[in-house]
Protein backbone atom coordinates (compact mmCIF):
# COMPACT_ATOMS: atom_id res chain seq x y z
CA UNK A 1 104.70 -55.75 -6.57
CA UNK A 2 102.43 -52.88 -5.13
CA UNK A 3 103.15 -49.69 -6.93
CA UNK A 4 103.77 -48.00 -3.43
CA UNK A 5 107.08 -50.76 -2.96
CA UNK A 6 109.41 -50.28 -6.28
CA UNK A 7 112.95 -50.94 -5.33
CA UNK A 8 115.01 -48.83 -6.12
CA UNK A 9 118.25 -50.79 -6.95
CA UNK A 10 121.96 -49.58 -7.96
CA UNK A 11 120.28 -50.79 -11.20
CA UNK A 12 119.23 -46.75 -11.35
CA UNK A 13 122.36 -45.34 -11.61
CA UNK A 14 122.78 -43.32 -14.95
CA UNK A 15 125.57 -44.06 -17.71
CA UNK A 16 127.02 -41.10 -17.89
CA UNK A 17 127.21 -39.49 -21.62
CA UNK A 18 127.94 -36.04 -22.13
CA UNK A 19 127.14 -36.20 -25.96
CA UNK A 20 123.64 -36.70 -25.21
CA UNK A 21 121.18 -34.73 -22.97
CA UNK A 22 120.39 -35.57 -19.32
CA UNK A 23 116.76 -35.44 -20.19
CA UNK A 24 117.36 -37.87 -22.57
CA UNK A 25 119.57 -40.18 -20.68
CA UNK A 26 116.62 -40.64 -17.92
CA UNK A 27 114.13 -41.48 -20.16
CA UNK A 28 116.11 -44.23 -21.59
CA UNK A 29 116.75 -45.23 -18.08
CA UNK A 30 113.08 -45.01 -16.87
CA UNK A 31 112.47 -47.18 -20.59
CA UNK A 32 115.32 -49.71 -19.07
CA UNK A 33 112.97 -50.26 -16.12
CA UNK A 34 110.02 -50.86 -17.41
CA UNK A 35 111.32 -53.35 -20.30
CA UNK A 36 112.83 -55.37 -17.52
CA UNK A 37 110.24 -55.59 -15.35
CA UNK A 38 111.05 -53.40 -12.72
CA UNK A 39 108.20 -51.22 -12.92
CA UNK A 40 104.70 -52.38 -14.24
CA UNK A 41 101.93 -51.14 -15.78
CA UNK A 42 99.88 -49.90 -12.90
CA UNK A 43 102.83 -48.88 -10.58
CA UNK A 44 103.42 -45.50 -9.21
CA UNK A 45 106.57 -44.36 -9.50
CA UNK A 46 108.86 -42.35 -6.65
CA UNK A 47 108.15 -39.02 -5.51
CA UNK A 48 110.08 -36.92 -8.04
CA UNK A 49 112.13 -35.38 -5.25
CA UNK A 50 113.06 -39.25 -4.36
CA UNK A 51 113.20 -39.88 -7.95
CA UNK A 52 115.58 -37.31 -8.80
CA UNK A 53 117.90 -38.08 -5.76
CA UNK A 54 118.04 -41.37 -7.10
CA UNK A 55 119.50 -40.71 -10.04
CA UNK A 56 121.45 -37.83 -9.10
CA UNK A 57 119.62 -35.13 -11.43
CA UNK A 58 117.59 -32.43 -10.96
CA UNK A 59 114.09 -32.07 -10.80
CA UNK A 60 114.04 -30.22 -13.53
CA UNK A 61 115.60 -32.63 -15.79
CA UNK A 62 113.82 -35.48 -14.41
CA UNK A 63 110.49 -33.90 -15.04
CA UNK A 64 111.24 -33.16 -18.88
CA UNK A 65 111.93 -36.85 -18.99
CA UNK A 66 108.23 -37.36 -17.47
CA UNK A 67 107.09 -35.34 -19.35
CA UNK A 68 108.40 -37.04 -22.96
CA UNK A 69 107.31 -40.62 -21.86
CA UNK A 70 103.47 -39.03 -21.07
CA UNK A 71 103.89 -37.48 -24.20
CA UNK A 72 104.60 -41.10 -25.52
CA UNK A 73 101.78 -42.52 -23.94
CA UNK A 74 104.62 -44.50 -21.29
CA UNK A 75 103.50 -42.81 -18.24
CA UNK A 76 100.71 -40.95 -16.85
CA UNK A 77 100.32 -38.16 -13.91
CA UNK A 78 97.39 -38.45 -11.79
CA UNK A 79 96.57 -35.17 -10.05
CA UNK A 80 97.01 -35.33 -6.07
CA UNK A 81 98.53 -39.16 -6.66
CA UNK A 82 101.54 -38.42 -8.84
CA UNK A 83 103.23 -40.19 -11.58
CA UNK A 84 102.26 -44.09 -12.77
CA UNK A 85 103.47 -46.34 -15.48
CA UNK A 86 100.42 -46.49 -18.01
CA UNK A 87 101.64 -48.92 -20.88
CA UNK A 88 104.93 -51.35 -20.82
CA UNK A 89 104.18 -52.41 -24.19
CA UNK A 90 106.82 -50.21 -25.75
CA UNK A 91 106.92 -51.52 -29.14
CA UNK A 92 103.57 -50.14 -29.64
CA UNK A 93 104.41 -46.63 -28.47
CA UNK A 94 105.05 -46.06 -32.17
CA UNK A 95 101.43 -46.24 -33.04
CA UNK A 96 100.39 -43.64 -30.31
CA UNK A 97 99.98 -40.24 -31.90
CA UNK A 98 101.69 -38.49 -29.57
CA UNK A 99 104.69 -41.13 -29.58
CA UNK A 100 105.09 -40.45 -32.93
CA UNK A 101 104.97 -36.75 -33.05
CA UNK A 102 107.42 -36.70 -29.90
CA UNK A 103 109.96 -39.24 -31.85
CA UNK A 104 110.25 -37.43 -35.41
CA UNK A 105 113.27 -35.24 -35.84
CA UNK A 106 112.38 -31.78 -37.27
CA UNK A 107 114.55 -28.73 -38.38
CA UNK A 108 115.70 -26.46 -35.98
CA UNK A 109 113.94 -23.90 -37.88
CA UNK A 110 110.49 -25.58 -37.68
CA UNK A 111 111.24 -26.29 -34.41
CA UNK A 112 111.80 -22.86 -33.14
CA UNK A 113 109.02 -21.27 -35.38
CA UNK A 114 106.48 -23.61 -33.72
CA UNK A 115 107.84 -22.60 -30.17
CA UNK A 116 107.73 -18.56 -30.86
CA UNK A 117 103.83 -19.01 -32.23
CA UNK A 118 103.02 -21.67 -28.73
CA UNK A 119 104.95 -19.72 -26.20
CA UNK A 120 103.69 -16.23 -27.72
CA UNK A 121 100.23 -17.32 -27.27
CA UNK A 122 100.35 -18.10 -23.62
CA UNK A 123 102.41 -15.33 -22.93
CA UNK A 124 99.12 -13.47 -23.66
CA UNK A 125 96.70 -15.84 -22.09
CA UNK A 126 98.99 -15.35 -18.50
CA UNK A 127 98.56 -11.62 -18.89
CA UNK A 128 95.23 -12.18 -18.34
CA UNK A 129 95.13 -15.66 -16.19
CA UNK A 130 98.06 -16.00 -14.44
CA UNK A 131 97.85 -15.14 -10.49
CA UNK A 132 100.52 -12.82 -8.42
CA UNK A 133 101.88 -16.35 -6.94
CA UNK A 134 102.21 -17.47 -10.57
CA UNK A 135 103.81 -14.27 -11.43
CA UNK A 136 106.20 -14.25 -8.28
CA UNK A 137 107.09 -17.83 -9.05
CA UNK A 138 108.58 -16.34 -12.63
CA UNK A 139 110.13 -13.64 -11.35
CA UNK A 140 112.40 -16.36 -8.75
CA UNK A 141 113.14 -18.67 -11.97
CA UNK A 142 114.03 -15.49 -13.87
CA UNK A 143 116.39 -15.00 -10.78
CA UNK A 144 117.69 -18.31 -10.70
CA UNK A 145 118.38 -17.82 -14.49
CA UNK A 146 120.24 -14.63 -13.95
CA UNK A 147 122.41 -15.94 -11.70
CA UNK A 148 123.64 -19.61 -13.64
CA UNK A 149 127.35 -19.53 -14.88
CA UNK A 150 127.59 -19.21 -18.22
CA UNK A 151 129.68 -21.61 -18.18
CA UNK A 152 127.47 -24.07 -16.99
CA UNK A 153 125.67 -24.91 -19.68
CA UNK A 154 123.38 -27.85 -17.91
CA UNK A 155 122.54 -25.34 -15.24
CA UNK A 156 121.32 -22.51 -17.63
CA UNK A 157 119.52 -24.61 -19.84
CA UNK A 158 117.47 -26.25 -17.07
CA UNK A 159 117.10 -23.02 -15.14
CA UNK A 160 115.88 -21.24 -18.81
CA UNK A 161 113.27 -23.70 -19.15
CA UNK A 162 112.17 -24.02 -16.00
CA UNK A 163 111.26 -19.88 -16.67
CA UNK A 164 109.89 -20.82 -20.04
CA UNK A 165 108.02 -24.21 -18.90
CA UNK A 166 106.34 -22.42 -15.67
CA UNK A 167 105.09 -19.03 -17.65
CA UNK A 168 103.58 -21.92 -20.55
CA UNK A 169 101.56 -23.11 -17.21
CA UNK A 170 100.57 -19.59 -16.38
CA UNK A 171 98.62 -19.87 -19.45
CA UNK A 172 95.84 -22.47 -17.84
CA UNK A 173 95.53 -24.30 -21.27
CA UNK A 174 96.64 -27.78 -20.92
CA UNK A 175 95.90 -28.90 -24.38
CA UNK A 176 98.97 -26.21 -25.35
CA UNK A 177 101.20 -27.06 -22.60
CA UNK A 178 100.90 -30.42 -23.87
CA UNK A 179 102.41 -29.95 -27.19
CA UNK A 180 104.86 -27.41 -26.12
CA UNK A 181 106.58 -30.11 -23.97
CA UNK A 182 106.95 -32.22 -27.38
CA UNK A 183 109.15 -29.39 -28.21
CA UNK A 184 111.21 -29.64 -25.09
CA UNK A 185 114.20 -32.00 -25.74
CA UNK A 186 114.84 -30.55 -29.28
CA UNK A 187 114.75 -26.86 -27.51
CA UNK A 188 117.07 -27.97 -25.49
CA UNK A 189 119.32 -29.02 -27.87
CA UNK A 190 119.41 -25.73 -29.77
CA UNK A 191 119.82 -24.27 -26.77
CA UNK A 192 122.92 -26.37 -26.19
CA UNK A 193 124.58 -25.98 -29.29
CA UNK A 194 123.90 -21.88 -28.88
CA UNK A 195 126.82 -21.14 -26.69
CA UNK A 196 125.69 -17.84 -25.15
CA UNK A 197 128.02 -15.12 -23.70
CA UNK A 198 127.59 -13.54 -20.70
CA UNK A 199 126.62 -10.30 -22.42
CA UNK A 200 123.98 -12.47 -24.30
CA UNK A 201 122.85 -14.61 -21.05
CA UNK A 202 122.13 -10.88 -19.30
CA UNK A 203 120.09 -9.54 -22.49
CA UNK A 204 118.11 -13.00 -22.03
CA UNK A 205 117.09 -12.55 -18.18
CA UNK A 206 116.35 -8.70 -18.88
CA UNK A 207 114.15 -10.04 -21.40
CA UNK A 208 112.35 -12.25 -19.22
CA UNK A 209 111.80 -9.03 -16.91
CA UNK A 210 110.60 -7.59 -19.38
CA UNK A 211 108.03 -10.26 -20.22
CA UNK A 212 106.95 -9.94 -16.11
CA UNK A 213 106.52 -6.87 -16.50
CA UNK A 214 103.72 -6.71 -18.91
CA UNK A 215 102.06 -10.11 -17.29
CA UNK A 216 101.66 -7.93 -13.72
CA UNK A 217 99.47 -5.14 -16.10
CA UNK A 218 97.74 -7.66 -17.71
CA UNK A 219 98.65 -6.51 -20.96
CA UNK A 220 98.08 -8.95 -23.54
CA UNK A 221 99.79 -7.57 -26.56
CA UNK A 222 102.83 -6.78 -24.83
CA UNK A 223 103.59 -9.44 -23.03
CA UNK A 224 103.37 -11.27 -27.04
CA UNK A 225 105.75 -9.01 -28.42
CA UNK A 226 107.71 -9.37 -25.77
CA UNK A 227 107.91 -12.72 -25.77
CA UNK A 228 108.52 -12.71 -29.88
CA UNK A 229 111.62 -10.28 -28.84
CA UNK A 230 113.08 -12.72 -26.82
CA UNK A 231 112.24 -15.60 -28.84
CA UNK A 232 113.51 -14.29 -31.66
CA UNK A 233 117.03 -13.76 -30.81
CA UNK A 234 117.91 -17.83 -29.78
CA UNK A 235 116.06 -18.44 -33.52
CA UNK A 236 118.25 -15.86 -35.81
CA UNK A 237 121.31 -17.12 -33.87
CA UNK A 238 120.81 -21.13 -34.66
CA UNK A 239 117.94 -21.10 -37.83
CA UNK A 240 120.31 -21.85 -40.90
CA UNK A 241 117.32 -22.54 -43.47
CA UNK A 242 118.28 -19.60 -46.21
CA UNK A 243 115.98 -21.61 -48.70
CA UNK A 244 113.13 -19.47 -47.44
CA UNK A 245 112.36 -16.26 -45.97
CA UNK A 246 113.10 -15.86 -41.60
CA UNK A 247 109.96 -14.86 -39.13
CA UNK A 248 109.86 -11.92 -38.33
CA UNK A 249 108.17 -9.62 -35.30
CA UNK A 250 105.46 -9.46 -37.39
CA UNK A 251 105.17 -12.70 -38.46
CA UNK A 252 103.55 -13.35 -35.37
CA UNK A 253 102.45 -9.55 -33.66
CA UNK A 254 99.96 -8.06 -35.88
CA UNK A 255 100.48 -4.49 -37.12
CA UNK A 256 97.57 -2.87 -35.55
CA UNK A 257 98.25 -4.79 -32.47
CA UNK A 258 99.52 -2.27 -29.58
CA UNK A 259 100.13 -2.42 -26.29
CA UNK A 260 98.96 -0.85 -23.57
CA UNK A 261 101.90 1.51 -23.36
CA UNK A 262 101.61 2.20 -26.67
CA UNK A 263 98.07 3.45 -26.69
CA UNK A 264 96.41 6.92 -26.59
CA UNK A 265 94.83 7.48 -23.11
């Protein structure tokens, strides 16, 4: 079948399961297709807008799923072309690297430790890389954040990361947006099992402002610390490891570090 003609059947209609993430529930999908043949190695997939009004998701969650079967070697995006199957041989997705590191369960702690040091890093490569449209672009998420119910928690998790995934962009380093979006689906499932209050979903989008804010001066360090504030709050609320000393501010802002504001003019 040319990769421009795959039907898109009833067959694409998603079991719904509310125990398990809708990130999660497309990839298996998406896996469902490709083990039976509907989609080949070679073929390009839907648009995701087509995609993703297929299944009845949103963008958003459709493009985490993407993301976690290129991660797995499953699928590949060509720039300008958009997204094709690369491999159906699924029982050897094991033995790719990234497959692997995608599939392991780790701790929430490790998890979120990992995350702070990534996310920290490119909040300080945007301050110096990221353009105004970038910037504008994070300031709308940021607003689209701010104004998810609470208590809608599908809607403010894929609105958070949608912040979080397009200021990891802003960073121009592809090799760490890579691995960031291996961190993705287990985020996301801290972040579901975090419950936040309205109080604590308002502290979260000032945060975010307050990340902007130093990315339009171009200030490096604090846009980082920053970014470890925020960070930091989602990983003392759900990292329950007591069997060894929590990160701290300075675990990942050095002491002599200062930020612009902070300096002597």
């Amino acid at each position: 079948m040319p990769a421009d003609d795959v039907h898109l059947g009833e067959s694409w209609s998603l079991s719904p399961d509310s125990r398990r993430p809708l990130p999660e529930l497309i990839e298996q999908k998406l896996r469902e297709q490709i083990i039976g043949g509907t989609l080949k190695a070679g073929d390009r997939l839907p648009t995701e807008p087509e995609l993703a009004r297929k299944l009845d998701v949103a963008r958003s969650s459709l493009r985490t799923a993407l993301q976690r079967l290129q991660l797995q070697g499953i699928v590949e995006v060509r720039r300008g072309l958009g997204w094709y199957v690369r491999r159906t041989d699924l029982a050897a997705v094991e033995e790719h690297i990234e497959g692997r590191l995608a599939a392991k369960q780790f701790s929430q702690t490790d998890l979120l430790e990992v995350r702070i040091a990534l996310e920290t890093t490119a909040a300080s490569l945007a301050a110096v890389r990221a353009g105004d449209g970038e910037l504008d672009e994070l300031a709308k998420l940021n607003h689209r954040y701010q104004r998810a119910q609470v208590e809608d928690a599908q809607e403010v998790i894929e609105s958070d990361e949608e912040f979080h995934s397009a200021l990891i962009r802003a960073s121009h380093n592809e090799l760490l947006e890579q691995m960031y979006q291996v961190l993705v689906p287990g985020l996301q499932d801290c972040k579901r099992h975090a419950h936040p209050s309205r109080e604590v979903h308002n502290r979260s989008a000032n945060e975010h402002e307050q990340v902007i804010w130093f990315l339009r001066r171009h200030d490096e360090v604090g846009a980082k610390s920053a970014m470890t504030t925020h960070l930091l709050g989602l990983y003392n609320d759900v990292a329950t490891d007591d069997t060894q000393p929590k990160a701290t501010l300075s675990t990942y802002v050095g002491v002599s570090d200062n930020p612009i504001w902070g300096k002597s003019r």
